[in-house]
N, C-alpha and C. Protein backbone atom coordinates (compact mmCIF):
# COMPACT_ATOMS: atom_id res chain seq x y z
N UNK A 1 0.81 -1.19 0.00
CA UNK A 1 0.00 0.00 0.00
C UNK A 1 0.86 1.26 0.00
N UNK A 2 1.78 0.72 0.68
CA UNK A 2 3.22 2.29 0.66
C UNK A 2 3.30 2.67 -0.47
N UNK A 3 3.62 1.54 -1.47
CA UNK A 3 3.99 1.90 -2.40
C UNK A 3 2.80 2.64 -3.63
N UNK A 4 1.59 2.30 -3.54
CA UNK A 4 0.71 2.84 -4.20
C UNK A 4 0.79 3.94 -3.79
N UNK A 5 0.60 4.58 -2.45
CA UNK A 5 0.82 6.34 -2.27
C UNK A 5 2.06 7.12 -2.52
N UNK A 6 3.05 6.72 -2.79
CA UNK A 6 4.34 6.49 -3.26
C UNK A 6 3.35 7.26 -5.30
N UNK A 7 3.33 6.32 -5.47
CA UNK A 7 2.80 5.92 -6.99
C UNK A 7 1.98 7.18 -7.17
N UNK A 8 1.10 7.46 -6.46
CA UNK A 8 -0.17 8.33 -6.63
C UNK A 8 0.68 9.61 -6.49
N UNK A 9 1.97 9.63 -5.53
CA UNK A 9 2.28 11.20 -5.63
C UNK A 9 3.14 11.02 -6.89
N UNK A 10 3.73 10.16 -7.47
CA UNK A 10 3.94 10.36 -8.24
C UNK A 10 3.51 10.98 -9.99
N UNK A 11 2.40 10.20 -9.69
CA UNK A 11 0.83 11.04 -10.67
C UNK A 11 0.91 12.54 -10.61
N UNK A 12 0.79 12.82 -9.42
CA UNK A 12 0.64 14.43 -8.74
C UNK A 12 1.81 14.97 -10.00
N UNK A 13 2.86 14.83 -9.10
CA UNK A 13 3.63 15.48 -9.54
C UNK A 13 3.90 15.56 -11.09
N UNK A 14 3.76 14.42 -12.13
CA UNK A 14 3.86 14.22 -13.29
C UNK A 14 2.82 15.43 -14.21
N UNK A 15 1.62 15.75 -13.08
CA UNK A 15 0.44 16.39 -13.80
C UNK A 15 1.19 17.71 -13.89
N UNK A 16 1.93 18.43 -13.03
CA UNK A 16 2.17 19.36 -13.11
C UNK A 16 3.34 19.88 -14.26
N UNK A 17 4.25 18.66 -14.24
CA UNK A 17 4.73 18.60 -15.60
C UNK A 17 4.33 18.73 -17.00
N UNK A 18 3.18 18.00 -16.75
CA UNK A 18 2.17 18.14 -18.28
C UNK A 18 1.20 18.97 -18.77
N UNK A 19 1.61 20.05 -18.02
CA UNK A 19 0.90 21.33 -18.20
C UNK A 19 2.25 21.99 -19.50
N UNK A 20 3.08 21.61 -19.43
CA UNK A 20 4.16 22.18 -20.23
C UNK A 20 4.41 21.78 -21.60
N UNK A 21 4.06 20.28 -21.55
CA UNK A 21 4.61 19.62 -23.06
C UNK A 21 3.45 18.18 -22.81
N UNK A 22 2.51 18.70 -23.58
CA UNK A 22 1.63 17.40 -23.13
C UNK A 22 2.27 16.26 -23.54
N UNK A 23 3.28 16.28 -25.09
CA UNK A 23 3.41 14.42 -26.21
C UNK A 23 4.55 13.84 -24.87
N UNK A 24 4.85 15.47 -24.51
CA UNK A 24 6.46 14.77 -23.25
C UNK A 24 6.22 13.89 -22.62
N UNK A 25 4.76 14.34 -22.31
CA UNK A 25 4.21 13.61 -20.23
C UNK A 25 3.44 12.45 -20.71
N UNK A 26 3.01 12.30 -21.94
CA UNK A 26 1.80 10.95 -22.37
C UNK A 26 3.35 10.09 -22.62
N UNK A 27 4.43 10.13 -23.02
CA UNK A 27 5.30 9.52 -23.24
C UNK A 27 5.98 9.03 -21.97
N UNK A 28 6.27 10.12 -21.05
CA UNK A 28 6.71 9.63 -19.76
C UNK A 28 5.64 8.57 -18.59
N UNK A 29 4.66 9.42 -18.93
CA UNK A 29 3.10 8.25 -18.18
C UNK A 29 3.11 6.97 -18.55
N UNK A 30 3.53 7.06 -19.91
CA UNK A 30 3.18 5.42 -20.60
C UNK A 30 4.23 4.85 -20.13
N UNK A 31 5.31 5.29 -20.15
CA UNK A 31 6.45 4.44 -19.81
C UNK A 31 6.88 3.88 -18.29
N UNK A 32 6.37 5.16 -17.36
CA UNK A 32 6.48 5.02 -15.83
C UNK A 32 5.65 4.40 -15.19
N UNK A 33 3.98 4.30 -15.51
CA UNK A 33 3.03 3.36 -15.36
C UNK A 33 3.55 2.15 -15.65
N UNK A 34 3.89 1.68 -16.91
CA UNK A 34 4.13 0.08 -17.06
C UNK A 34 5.15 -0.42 -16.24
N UNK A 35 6.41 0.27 -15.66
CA UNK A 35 7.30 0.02 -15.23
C UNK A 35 6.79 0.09 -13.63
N UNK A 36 5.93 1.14 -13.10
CA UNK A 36 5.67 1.10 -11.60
C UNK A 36 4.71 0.02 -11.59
N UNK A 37 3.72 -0.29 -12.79
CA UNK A 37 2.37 -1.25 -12.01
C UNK A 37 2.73 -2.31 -11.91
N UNK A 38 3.64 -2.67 -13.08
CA UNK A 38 4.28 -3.87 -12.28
C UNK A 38 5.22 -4.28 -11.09
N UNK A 39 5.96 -3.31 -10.77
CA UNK A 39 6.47 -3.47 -9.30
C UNK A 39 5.64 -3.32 -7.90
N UNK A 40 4.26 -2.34 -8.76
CA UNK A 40 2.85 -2.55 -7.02
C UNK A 40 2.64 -3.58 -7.50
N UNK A 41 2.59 -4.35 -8.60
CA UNK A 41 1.92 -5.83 -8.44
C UNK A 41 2.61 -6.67 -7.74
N UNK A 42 3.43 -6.66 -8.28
CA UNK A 42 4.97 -7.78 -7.77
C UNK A 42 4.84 -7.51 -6.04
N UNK A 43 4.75 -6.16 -5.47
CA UNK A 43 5.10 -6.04 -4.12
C UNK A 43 3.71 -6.11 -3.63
N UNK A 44 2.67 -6.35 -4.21
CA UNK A 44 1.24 -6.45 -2.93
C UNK A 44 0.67 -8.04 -3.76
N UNK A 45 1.03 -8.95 -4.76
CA UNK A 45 0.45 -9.86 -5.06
C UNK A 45 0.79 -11.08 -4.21
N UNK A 46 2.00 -11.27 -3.86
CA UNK A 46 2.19 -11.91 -2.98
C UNK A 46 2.44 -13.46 -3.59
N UNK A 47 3.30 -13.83 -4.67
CA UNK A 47 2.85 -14.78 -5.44
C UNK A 47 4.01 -16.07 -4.52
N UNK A 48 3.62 -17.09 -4.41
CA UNK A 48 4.99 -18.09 -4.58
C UNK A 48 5.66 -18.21 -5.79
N UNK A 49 6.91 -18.91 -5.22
CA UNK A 49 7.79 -19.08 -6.45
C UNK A 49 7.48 -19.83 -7.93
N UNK A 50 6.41 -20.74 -7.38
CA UNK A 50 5.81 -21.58 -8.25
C UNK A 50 4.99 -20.78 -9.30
N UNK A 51 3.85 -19.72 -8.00
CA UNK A 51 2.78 -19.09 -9.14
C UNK A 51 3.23 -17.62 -9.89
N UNK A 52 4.59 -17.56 -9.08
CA UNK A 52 5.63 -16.56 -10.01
C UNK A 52 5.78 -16.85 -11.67
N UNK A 53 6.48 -18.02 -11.81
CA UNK A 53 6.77 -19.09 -12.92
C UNK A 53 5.64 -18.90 -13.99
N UNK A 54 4.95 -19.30 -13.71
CA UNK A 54 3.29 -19.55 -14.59
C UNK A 54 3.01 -18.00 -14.45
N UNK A 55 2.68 -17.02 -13.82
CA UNK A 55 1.78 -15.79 -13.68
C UNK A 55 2.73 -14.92 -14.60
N UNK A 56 3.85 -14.46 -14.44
CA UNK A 56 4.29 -13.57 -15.51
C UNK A 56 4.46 -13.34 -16.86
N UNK A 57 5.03 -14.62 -17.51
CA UNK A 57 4.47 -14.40 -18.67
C UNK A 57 3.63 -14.64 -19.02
N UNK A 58 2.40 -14.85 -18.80
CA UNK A 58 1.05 -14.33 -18.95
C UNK A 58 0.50 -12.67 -18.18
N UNK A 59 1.08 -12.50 -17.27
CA UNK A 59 0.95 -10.86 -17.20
C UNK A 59 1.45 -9.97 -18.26
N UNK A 60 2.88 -10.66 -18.96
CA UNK A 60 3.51 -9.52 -19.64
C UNK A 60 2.62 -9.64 -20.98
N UNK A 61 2.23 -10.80 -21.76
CA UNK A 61 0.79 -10.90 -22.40
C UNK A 61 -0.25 -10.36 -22.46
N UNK A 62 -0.71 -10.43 -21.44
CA UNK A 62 -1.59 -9.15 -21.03
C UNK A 62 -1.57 -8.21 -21.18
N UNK A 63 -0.31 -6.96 -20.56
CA UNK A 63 0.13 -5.64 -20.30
C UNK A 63 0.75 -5.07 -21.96
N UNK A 64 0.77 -6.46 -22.43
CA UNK A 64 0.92 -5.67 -23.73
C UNK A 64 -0.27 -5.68 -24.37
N UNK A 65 -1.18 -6.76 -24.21
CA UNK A 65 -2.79 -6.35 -24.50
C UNK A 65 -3.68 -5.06 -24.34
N UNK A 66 -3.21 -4.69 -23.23
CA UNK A 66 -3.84 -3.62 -22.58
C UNK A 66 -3.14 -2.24 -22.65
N UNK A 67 -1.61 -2.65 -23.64
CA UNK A 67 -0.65 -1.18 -24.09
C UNK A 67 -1.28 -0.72 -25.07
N UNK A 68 -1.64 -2.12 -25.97
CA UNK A 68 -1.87 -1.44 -27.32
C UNK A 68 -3.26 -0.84 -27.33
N UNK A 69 -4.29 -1.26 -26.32
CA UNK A 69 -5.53 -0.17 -25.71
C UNK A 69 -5.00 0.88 -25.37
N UNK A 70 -4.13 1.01 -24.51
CA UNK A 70 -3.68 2.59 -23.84
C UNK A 70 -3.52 3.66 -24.78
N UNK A 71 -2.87 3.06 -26.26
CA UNK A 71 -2.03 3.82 -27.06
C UNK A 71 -3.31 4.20 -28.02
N UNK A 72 -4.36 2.82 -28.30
CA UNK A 72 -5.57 3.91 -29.08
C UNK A 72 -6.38 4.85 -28.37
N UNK A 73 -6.35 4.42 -27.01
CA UNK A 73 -7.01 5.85 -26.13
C UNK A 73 -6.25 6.82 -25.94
N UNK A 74 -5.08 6.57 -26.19
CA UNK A 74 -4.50 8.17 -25.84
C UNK A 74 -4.41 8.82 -26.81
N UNK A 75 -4.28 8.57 -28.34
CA UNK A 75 -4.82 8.78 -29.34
C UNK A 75 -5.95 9.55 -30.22
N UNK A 76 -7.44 8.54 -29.36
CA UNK A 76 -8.33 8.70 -29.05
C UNK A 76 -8.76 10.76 -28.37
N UNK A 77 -8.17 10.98 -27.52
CA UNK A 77 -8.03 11.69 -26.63
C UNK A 77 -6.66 12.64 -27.25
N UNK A 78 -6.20 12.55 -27.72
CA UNK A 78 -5.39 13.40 -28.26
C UNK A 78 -6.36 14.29 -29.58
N UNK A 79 -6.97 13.22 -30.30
CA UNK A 79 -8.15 13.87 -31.35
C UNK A 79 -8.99 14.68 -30.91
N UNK A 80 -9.19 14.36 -29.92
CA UNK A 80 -10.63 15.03 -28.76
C UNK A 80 -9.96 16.46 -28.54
N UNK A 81 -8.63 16.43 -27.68
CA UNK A 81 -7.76 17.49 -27.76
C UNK A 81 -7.63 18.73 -28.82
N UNK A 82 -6.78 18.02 -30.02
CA UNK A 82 -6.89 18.92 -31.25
C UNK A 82 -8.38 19.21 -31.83
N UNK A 83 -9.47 19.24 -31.42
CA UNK A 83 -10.81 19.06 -31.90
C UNK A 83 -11.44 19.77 -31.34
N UNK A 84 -10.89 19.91 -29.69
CA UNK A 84 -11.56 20.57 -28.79
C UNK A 84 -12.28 22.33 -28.80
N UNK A 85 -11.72 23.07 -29.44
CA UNK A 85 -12.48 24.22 -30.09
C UNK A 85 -13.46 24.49 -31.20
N UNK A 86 -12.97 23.06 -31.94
CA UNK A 86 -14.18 23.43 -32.68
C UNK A 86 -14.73 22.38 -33.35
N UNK A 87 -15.45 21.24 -32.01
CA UNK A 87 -16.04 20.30 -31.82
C UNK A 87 -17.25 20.04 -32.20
N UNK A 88 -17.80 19.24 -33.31
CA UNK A 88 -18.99 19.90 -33.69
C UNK A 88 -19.59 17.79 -33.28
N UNK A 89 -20.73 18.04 -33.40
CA UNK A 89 -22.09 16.91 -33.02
C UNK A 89 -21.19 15.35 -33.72
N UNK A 90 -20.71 15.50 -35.02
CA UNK A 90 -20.66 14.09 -35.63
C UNK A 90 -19.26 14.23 -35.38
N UNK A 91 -18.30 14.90 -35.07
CA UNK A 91 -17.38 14.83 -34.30
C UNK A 91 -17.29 14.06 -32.82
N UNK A 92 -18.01 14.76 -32.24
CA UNK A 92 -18.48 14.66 -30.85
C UNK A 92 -18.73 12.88 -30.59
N UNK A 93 -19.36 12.27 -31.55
CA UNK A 93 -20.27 11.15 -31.42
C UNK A 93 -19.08 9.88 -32.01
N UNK A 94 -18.57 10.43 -33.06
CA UNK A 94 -17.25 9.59 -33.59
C UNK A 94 -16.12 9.17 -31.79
N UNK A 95 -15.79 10.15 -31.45
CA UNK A 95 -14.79 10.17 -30.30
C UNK A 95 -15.46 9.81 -29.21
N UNK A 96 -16.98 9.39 -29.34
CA UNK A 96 -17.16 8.92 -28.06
C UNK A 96 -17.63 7.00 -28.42
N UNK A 97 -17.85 7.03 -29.68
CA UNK A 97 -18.24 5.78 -29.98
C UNK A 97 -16.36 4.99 -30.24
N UNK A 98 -15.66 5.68 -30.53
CA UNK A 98 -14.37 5.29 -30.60
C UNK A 98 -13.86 4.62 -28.87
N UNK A 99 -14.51 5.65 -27.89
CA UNK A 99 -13.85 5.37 -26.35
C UNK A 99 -14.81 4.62 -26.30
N UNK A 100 -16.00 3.90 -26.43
CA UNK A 100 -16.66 3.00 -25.67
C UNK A 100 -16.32 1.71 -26.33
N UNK A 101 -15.64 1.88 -27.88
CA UNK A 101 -15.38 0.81 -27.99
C UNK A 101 -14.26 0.29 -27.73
N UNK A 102 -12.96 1.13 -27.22
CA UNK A 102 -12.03 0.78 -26.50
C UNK A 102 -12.44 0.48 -24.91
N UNK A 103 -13.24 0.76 -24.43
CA UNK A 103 -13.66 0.00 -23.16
C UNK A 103 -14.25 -1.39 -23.23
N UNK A 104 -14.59 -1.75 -24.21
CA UNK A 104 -15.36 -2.64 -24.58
C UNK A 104 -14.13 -3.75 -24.70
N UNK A 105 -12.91 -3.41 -25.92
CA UNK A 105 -12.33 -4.00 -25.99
C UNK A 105 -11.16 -4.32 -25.13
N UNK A 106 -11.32 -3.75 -24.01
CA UNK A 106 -10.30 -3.57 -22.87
C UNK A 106 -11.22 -4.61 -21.87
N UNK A 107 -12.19 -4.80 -21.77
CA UNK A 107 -12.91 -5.69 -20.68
C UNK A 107 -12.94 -7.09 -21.86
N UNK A 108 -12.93 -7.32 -23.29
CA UNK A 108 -12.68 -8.40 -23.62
C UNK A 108 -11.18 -9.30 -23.31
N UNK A 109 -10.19 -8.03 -23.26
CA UNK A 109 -8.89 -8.58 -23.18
C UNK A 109 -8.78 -9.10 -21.73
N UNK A 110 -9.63 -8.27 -20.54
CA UNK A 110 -9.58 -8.48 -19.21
C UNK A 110 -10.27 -10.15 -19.09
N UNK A 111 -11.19 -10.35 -20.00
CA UNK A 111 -11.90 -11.59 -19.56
C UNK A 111 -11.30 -12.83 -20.62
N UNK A 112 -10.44 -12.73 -21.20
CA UNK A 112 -9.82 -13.79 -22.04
C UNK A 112 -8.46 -13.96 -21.36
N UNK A 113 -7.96 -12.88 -20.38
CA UNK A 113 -6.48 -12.97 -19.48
C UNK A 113 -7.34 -13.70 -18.13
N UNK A 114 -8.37 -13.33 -17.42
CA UNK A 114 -9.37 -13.82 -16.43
C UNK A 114 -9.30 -15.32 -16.71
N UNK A 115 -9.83 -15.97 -17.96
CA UNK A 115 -9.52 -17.58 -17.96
C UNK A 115 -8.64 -18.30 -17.96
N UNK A 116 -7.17 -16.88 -18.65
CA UNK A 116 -5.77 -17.77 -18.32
C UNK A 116 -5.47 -18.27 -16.66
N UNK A 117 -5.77 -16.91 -16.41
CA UNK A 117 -5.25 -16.44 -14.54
C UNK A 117 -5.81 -18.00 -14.50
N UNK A 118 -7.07 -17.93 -13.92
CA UNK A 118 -7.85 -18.74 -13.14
C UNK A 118 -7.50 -20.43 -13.41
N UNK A 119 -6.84 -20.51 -14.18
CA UNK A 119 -6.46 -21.76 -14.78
C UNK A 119 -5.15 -22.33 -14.11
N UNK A 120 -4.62 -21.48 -13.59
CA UNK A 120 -3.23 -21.44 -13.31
C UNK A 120 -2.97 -21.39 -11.43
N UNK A 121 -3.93 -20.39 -11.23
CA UNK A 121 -3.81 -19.40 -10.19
C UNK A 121 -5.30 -19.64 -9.13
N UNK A 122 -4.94 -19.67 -8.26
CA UNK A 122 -6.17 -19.66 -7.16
C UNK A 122 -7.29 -18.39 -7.09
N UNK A 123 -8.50 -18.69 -7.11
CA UNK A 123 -9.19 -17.43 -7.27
C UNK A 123 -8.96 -16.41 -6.09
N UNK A 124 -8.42 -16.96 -5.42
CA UNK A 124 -8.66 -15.25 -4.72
C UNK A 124 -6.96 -14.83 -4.59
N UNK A 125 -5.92 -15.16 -5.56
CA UNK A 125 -5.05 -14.24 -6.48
C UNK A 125 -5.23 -13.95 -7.69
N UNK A 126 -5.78 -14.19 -8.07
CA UNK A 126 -6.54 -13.71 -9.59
C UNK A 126 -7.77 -12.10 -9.45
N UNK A 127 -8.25 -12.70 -7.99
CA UNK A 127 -9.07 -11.60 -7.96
C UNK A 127 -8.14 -10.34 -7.27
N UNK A 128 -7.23 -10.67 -6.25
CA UNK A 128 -6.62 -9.63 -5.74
C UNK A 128 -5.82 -8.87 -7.10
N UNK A 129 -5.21 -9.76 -7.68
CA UNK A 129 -4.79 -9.48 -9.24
C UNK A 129 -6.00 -8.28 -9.73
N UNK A 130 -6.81 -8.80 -10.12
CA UNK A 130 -7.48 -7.47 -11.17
C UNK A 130 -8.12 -6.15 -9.56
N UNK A 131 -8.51 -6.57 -8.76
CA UNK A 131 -7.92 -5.74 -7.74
C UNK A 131 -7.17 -4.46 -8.00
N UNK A 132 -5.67 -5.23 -7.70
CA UNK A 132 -4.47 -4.42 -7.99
C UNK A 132 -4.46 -3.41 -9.41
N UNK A 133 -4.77 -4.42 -10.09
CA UNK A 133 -5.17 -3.86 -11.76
C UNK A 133 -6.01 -2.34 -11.64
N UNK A 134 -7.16 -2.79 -10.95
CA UNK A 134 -8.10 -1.86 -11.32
C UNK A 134 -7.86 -0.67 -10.38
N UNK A 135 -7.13 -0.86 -9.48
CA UNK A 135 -6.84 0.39 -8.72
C UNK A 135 -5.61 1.00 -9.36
N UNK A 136 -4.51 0.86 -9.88
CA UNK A 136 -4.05 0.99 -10.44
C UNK A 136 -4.47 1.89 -12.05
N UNK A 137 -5.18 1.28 -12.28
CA UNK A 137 -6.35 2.25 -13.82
C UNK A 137 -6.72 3.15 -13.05
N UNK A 138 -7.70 2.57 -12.18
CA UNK A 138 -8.61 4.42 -11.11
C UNK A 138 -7.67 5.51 -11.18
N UNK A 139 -6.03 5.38 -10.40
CA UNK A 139 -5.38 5.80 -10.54
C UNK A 139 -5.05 7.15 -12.08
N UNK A 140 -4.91 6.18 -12.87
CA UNK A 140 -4.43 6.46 -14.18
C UNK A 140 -5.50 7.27 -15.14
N UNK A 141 -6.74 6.83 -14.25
CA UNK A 141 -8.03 7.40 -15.01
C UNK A 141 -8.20 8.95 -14.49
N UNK A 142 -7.58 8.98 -13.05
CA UNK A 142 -7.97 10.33 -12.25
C UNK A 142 -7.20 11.05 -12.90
N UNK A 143 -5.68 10.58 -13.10
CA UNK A 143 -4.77 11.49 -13.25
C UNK A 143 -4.88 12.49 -14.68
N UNK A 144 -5.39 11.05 -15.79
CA UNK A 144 -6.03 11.69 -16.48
C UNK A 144 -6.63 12.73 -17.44
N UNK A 145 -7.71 12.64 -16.47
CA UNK A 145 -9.12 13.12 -16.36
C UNK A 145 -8.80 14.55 -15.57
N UNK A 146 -7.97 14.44 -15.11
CA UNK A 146 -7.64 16.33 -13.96
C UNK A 146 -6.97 16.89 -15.66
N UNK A 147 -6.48 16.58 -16.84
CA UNK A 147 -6.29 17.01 -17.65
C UNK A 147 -6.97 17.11 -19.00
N UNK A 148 -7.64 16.55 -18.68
CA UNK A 148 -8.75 16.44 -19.74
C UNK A 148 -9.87 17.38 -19.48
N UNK A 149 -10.04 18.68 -20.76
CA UNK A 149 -11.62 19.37 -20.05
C UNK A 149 -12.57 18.87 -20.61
N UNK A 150 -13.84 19.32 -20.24
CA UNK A 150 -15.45 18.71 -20.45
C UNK A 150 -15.71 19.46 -21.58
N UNK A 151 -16.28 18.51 -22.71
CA UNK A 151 -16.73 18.95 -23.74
C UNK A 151 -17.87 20.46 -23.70
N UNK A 152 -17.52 21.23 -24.35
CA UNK A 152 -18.28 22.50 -24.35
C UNK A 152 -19.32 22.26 -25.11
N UNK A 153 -20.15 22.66 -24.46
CA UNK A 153 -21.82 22.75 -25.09
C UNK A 153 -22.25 23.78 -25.68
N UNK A 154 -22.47 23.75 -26.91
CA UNK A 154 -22.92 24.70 -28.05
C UNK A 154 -24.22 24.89 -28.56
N UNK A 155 -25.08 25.58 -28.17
CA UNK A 155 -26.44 25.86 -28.45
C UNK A 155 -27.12 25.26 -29.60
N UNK A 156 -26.20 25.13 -30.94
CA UNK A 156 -26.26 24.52 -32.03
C UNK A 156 -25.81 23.14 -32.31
N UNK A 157 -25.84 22.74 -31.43
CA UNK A 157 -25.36 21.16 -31.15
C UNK A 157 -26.50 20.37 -31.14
């Protein structure tokens, strides 16, 4: 848990960076996330040596499942960005049908890695697993989202 508040100020501080050079900080996020979530995993999963063996490379499987999601949402959200002044309705509806279907396809990758885990792994490390996972995203979603503004509403919309 140290280490997640550890992690979270680290967020903090990164945001304030990315007020300066946004491609800098989506480059440094992507890279410092993959490298920290796996060390809060490693330090709160608690694995034996055995379910070490079997669990990682199928995590690193995964984490690249779930990179190449990161990279069309940030993407995603970079369009939204350059768009953002002068955002019009079928704009608007493209970039949001684009993010639901990257959520969509982010909970398929979660439930096709879910039957590896469970195959391997006892359910209640599998569950502390997406656990870890998902607090970890909350994380990543807040940090975010404090940079991301709310679509402006236009009378003619």
């Amino acid at each position: 848990m140290k280490s997640l508040i550890i992690f979270i100020t680290f967020l903090i501080c990164v945001t304030s960076f990315a007020q300066d050079d946004r491609s800098e900080w989506i480059d440094l996020l992507k890279s410092n996330v993959q490298k920290e979530s796996k060390n809060l995993i490693k330090q709160n999963l608690e694995l034996t040596s055995e379910q070490a063996k079997v669990f990682w490379p199928i995590y690193d499987e995964y984490d690249q499942a779930l990179a190449e999601i990161t990279n069309e949402r940030l993407q995603n959200i970079s369009e939204y960005m350059v768009n953002y002044n002068d955002l019009d309705s079928a704009k608007a509806e493209s970039l949001l049908r684009k993010a639901l279907d990257l959520d969509q396809k982010k909970l398929d990758v979660q439930n096709k890695y879910y039957e590896k885990f469970i195959a391997i792994l006892p359910p209640t490390v599998v569950g502390r697993f997406f656990q870890l996972d998902q607090y970890i995203e909350l994380l990543i979603h807040l940090q975010r989202s404090e940079n991301i503004p709310l679509i402006q509403l236009k009378s003619t919309n």
